[in-house]
PDB file of N, CA and C in Angstrom:
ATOM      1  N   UNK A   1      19.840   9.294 -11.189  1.00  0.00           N
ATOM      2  CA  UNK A   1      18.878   8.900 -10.173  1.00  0.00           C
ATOM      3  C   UNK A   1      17.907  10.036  -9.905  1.00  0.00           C
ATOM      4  N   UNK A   2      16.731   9.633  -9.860  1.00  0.00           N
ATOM      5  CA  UNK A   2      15.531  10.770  -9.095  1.00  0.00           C
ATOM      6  C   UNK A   2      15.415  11.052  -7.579  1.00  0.00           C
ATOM      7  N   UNK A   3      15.527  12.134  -7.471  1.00  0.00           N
ATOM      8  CA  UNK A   3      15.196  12.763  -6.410  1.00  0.00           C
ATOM      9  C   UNK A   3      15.031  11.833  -5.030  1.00  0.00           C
ATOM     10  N   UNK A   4      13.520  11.103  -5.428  1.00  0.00           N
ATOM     11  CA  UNK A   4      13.099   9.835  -4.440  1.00  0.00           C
ATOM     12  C   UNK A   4      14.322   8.568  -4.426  1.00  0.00           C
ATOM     13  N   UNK A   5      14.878   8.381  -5.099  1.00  0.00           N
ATOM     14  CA  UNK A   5      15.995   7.095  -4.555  1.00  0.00           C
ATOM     15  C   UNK A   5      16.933   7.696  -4.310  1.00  0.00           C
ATOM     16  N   UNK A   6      17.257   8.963  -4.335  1.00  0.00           N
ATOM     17  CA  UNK A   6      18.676   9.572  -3.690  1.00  0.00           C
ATOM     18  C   UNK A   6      18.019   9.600  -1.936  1.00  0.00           C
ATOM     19  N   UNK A   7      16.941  10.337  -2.117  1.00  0.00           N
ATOM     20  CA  UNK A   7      16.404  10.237  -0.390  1.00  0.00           C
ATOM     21  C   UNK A   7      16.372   8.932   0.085  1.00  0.00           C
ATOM     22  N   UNK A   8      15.597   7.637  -0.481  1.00  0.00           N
ATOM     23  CA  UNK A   8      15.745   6.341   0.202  1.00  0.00           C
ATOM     24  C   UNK A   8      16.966   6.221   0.607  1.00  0.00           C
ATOM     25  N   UNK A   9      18.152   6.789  -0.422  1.00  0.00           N
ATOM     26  CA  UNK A   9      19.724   5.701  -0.761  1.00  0.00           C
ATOM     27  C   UNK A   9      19.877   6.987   0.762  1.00  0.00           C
ATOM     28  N   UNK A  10      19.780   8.166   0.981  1.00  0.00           N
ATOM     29  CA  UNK A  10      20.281   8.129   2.530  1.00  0.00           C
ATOM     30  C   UNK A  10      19.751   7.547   3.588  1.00  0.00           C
ATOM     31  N   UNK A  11      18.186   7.905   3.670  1.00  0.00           N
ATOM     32  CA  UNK A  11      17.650   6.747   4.934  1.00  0.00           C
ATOM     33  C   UNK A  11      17.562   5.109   4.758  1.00  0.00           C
ATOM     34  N   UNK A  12      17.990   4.832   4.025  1.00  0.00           N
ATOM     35  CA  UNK A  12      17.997   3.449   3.698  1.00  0.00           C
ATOM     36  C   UNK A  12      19.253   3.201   2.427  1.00  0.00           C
ATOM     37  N   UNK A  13      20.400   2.939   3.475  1.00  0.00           N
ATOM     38  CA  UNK A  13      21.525   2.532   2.639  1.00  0.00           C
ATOM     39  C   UNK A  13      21.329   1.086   2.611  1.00  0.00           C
ATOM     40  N   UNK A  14      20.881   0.392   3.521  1.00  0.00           N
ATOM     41  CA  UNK A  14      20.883  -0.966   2.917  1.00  0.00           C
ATOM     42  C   UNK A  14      20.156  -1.476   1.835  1.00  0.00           C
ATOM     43  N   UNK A  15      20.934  -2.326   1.056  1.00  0.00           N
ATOM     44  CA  UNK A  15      20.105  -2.443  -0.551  1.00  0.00           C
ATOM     45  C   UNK A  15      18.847  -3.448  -0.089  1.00  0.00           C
ATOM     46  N   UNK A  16      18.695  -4.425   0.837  1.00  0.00           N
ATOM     47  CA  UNK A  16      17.472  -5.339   1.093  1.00  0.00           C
ATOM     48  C   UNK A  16      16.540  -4.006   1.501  1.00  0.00           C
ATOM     49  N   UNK A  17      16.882  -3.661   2.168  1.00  0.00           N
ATOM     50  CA  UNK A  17      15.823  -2.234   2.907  1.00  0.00           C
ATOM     51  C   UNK A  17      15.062  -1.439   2.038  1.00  0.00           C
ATOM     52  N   UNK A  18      16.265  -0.588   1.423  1.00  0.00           N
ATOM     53  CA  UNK A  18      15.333  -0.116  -0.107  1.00  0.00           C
ATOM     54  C   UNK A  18      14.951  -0.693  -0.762  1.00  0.00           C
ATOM     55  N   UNK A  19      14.788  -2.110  -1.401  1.00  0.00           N
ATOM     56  CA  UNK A  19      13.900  -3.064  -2.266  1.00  0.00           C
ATOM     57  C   UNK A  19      12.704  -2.851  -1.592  1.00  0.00           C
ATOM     58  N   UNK A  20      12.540  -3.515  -0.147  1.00  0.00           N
ATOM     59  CA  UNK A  20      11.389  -3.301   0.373  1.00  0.00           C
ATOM     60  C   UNK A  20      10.768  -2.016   0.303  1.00  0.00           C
ATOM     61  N   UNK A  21      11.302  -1.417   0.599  1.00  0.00           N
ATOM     62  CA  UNK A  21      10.777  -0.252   0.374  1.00  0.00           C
ATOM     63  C   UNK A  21      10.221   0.801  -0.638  1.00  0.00           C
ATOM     64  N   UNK A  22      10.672   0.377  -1.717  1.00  0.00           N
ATOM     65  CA  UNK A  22      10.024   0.481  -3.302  1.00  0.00           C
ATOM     66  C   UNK A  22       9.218  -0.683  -3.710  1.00  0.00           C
ATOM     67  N   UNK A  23       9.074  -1.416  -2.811  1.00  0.00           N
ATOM     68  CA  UNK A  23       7.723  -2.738  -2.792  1.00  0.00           C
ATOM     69  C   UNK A  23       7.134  -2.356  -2.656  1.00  0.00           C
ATOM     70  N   UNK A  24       6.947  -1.858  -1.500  1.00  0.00           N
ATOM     71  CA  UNK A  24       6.174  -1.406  -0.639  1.00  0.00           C
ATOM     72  C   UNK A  24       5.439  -0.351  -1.351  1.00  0.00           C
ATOM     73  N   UNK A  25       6.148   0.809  -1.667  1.00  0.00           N
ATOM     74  CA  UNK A  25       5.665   1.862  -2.129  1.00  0.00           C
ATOM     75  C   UNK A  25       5.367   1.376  -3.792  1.00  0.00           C
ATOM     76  N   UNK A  26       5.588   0.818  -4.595  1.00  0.00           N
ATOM     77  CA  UNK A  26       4.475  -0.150  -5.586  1.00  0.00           C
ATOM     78  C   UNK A  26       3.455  -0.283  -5.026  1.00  0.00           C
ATOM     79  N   UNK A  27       3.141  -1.520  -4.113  1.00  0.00           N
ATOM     80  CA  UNK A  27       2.124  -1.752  -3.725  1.00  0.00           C
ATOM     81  C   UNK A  27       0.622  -0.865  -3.297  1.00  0.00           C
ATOM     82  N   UNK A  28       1.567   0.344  -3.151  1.00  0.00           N
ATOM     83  CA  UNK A  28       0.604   1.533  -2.356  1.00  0.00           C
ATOM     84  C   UNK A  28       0.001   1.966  -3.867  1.00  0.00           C
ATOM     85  N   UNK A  29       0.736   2.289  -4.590  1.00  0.00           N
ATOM     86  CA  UNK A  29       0.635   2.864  -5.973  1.00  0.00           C
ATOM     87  C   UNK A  29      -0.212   2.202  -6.839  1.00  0.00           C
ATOM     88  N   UNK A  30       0.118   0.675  -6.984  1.00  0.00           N
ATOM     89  CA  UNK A  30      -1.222  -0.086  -7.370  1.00  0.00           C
ATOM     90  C   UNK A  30      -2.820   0.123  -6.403  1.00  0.00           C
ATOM     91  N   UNK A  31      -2.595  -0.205  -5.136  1.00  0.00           N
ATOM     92  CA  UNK A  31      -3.469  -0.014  -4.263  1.00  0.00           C
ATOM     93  C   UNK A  31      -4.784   1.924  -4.534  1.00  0.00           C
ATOM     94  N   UNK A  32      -4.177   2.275  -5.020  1.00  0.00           N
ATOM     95  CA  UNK A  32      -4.375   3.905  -5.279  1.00  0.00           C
ATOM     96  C   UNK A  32      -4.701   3.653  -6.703  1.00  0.00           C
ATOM     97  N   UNK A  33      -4.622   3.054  -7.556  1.00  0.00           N
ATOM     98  CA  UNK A  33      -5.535   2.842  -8.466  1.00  0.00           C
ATOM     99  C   UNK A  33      -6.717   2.417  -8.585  1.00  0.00           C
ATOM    100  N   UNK A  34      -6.774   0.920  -7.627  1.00  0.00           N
ATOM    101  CA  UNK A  34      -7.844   0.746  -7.614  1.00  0.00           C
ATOM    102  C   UNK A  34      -9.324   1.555  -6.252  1.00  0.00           C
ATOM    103  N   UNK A  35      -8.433   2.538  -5.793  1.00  0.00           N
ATOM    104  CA  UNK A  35      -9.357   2.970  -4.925  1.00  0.00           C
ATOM    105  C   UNK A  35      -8.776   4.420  -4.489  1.00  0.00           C
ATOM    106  N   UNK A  36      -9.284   5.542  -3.658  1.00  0.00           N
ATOM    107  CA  UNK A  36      -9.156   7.095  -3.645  1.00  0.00           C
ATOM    108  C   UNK A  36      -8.343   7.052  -2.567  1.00  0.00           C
ATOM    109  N   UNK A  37      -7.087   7.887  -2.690  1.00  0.00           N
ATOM    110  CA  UNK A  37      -6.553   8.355  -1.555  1.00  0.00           C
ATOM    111  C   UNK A  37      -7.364   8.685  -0.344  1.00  0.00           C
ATOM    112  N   UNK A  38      -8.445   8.864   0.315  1.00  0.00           N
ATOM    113  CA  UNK A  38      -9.171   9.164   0.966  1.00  0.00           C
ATOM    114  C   UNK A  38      -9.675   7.939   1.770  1.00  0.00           C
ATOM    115  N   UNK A  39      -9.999   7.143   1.015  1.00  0.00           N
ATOM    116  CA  UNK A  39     -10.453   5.545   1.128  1.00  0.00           C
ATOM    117  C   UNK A  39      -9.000   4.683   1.748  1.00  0.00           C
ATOM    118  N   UNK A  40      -8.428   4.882   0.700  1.00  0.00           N
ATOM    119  CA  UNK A  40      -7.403   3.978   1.436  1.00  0.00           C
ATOM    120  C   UNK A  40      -6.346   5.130   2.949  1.00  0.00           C
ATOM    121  N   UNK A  41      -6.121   6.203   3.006  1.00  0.00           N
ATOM    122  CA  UNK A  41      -6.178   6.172   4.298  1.00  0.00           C
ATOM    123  C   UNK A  41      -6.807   6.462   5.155  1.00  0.00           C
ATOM    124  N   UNK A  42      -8.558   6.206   5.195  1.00  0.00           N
ATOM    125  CA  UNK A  42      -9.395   6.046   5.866  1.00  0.00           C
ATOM    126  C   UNK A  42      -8.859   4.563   6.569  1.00  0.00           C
ATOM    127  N   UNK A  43      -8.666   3.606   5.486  1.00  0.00           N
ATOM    128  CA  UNK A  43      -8.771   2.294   5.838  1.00  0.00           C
ATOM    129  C   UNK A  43      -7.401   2.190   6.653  1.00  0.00           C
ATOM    130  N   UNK A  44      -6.355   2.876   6.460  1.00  0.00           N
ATOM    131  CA  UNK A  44      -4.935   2.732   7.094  1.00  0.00           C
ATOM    132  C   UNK A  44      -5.056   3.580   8.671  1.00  0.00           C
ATOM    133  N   UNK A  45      -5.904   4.739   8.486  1.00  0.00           N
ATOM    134  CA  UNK A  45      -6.158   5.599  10.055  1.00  0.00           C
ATOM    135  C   UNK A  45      -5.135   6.180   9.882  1.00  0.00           C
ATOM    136  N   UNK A  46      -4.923   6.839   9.006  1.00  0.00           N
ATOM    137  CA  UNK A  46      -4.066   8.080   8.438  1.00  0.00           C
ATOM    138  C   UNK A  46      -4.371   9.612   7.823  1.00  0.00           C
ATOM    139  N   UNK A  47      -3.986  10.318   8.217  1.00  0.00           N
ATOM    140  CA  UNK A  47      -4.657  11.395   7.366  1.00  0.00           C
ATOM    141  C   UNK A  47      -4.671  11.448   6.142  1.00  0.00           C
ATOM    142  N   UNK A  48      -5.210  12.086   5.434  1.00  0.00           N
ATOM    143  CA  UNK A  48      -5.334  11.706   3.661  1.00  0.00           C
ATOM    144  C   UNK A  48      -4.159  12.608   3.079  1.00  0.00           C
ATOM    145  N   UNK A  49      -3.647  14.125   4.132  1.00  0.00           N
ATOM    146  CA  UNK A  49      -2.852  14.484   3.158  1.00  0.00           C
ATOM    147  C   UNK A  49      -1.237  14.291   3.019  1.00  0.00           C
ATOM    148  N   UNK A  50      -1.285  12.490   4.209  1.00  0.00           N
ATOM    149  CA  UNK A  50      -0.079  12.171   4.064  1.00  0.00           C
ATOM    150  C   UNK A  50       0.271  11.360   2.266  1.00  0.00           C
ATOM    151  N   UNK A  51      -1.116  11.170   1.865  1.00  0.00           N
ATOM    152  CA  UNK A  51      -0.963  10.797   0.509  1.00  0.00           C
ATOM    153  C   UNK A  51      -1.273  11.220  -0.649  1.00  0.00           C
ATOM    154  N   UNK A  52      -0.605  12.878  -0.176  1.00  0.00           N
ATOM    155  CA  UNK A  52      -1.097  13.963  -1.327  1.00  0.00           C
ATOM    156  C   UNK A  52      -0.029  13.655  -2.494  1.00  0.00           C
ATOM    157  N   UNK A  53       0.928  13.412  -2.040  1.00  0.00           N
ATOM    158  CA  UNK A  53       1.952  13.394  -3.489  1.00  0.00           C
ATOM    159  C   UNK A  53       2.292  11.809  -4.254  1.00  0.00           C
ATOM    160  N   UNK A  54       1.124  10.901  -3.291  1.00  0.00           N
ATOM    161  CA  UNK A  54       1.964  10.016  -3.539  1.00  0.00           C
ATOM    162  C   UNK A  54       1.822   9.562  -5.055  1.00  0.00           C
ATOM    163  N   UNK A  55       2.807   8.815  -5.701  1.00  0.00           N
ATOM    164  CA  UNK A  55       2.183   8.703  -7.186  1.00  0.00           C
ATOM    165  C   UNK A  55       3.389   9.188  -7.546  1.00  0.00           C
ATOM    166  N   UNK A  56       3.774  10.582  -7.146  1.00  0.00           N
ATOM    167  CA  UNK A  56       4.817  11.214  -7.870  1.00  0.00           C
ATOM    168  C   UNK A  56       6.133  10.806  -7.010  1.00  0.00           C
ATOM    169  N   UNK A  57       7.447  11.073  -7.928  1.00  0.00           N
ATOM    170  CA  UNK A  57       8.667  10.951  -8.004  1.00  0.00           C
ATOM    171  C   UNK A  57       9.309  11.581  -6.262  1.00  0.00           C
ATOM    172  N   UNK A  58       8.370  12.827  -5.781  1.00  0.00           N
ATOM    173  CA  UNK A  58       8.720  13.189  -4.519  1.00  0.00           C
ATOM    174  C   UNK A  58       7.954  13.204  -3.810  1.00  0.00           C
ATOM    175  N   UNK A  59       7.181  11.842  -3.862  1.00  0.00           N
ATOM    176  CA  UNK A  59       6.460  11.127  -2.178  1.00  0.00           C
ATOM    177  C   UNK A  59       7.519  10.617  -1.934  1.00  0.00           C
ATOM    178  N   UNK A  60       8.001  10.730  -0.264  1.00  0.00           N
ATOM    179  CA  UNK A  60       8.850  10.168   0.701  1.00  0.00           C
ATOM    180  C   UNK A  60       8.140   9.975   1.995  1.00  0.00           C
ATOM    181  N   UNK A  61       7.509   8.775   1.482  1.00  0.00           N
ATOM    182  CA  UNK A  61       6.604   8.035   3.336  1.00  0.00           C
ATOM    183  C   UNK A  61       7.135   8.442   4.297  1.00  0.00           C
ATOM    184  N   UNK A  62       6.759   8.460   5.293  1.00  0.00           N
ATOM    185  CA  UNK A  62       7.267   7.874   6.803  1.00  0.00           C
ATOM    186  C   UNK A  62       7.294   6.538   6.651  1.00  0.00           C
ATOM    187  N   UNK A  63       8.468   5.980   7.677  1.00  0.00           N
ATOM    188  CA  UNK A  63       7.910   4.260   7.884  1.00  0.00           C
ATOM    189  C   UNK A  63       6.636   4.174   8.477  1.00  0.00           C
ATOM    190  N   UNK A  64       6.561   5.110   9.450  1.00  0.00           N
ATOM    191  CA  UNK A  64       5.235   4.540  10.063  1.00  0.00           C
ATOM    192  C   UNK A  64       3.923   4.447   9.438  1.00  0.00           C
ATOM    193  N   UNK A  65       4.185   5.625   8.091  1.00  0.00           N
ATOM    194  CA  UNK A  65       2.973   5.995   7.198  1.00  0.00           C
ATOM    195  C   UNK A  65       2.778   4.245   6.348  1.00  0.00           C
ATOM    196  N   UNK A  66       4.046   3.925   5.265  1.00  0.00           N
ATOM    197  CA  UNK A  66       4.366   2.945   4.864  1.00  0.00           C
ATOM    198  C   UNK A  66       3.892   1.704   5.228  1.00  0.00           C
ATOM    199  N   UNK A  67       4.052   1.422   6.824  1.00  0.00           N
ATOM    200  CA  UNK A  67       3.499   1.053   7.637  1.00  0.00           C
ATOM    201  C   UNK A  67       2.177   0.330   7.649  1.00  0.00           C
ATOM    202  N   UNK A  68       1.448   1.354   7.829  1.00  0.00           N
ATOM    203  CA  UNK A  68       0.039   1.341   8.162  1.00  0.00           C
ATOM    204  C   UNK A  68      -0.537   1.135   6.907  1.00  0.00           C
ATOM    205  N   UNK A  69       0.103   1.890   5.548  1.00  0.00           N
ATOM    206  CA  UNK A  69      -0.814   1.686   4.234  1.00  0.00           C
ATOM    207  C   UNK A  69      -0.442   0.051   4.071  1.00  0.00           C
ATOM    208  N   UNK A  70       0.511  -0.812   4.162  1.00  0.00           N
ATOM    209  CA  UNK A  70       0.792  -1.989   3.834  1.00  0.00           C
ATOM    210  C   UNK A  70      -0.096  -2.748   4.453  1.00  0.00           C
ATOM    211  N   UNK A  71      -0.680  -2.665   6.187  1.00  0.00           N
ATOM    212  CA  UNK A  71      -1.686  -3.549   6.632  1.00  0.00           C
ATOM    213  C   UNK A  71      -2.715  -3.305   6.411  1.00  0.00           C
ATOM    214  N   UNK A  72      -3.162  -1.858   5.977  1.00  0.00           N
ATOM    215  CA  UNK A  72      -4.641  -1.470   5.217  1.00  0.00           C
ATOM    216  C   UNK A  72      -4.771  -2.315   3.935  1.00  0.00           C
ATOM    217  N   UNK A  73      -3.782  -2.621   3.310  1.00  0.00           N
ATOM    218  CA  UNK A  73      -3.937  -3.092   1.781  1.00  0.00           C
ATOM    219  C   UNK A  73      -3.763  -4.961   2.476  1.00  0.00           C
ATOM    220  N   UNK A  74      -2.955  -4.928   3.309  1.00  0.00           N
ATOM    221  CA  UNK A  74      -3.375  -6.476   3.423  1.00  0.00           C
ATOM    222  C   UNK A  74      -4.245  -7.139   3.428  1.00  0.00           C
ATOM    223  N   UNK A  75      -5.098  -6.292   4.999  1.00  0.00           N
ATOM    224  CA  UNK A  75      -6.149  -6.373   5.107  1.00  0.00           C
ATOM    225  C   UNK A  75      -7.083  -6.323   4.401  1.00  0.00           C
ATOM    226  N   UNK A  76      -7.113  -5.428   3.475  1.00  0.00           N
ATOM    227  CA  UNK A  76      -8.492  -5.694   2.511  1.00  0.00           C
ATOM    228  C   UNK A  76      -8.056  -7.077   1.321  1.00  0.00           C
ATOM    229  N   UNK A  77      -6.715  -6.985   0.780  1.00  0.00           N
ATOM    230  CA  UNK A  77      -6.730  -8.264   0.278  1.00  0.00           C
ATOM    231  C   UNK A  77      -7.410  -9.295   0.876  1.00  0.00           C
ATOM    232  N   UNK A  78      -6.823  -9.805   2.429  1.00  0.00           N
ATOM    233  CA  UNK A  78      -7.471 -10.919   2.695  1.00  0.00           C
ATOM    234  C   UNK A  78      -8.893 -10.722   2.853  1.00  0.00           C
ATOM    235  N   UNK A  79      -9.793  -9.404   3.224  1.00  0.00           N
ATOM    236  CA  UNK A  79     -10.903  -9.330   3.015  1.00  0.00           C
ATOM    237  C   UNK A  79     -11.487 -10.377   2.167  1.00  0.00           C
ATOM    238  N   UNK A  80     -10.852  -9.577   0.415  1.00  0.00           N
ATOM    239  CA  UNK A  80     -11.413  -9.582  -0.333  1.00  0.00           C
ATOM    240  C   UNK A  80     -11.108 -11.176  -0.659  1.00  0.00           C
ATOM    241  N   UNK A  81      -9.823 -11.787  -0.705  1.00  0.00           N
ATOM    242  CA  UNK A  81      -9.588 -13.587  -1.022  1.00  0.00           C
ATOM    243  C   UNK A  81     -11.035 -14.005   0.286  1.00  0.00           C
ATOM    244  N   UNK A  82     -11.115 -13.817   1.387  1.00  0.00           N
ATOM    245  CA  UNK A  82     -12.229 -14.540   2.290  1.00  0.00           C
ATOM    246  C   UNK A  82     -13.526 -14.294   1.482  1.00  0.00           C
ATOM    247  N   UNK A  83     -14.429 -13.296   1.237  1.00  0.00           N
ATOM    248  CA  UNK A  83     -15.318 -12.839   0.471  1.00  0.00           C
ATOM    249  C   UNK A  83     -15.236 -13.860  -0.780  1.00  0.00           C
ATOM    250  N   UNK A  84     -14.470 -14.000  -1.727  1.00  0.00           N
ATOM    251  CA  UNK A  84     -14.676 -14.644  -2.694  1.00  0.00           C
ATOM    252  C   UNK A  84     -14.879 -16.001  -2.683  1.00  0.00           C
ATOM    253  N   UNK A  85     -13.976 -16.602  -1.236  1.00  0.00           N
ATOM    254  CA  UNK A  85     -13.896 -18.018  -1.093  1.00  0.00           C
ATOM    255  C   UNK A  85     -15.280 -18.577  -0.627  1.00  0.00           C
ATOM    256  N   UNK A  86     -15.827 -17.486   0.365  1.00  0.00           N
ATOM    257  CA  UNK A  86     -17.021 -17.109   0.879  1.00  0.00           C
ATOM    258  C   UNK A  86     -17.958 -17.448   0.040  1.00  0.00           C
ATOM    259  N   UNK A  87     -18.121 -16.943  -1.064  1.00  0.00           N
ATOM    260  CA  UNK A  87     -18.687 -16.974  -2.129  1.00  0.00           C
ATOM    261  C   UNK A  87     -18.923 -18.094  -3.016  1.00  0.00           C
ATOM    262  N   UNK A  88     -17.870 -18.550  -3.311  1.00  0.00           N
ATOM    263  CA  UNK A  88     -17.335 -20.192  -3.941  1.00  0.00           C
ATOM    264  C   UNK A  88     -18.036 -21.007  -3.182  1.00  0.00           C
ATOM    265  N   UNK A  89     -17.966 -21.080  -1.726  1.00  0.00           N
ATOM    266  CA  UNK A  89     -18.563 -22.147  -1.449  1.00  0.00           C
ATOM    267  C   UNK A  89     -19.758 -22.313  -0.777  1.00  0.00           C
ATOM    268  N   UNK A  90     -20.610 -20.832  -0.818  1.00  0.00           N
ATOM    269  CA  UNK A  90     -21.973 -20.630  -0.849  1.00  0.00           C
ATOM    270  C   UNK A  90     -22.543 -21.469  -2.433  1.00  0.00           C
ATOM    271  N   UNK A  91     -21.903 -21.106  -3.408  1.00  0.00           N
ATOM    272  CA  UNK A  91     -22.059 -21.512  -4.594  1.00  0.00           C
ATOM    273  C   UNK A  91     -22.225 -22.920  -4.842  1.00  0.00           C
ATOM    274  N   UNK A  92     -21.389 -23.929  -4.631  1.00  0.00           N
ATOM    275  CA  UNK A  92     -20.840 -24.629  -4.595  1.00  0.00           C
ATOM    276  C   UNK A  92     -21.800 -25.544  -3.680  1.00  0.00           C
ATOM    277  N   UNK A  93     -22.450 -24.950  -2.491  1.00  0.00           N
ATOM    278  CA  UNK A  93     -23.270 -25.756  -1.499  1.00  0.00           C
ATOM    279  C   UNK A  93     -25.026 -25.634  -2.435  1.00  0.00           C
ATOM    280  N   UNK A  94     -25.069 -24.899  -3.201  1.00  0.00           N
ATOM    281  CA  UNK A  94     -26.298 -24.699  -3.857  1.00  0.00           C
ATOM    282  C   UNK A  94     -26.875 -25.459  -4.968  1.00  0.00           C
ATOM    283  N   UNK A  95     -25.462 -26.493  -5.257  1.00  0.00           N
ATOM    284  CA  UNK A  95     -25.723 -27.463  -6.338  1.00  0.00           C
ATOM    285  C   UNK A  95     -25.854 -28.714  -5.770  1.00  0.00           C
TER     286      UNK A  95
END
């Protein structure tokens, strides 16, 4: 085991808990591809150098950090699904 799931497996012995929680922290990891650590915790109201390591094997969130990046990334999802639908049926009214 690495470093990072020995730390979850103590603050989070429950196995549903840590799933989420390596969801979660996926999600952030995809999310950080498509956009700059800076950006996305601008968008979360976080400082940026809570997501200096993240990426690597020894980022260990806070929940509260975890938190906040999950409704930043929601949020712009549904942004971005409204915007497109937005879009569709601007489109859609033009024919």
């Amino acid at each position: 085991l690495g470093r990072r799931c020995l730390t979850r497996l103590i603050y989070y012995p429950n196995t549903a808990a840590m799933i989420a929680v390596e969801s979660s922290v996926a999600r952030v990891e995809a999310a950080l591809k498509k956009m700059s650590r800076r950006a996305l915790a601008r968008a979360a109201n976080i400082v940026p150098a809570n997501l200096r390591e993240a990426g690597t094997p020894d980022w260990n969130p806070t929940r509260r950090t975890l938190r906040a990046l999950e409704e930043a990334i929601e949020a712009g999802v549904a942004g971005e699904k409204a915007h497109r639908e937005s879009v569709a049926r601007n489109s859609r009214s033009r024919r």
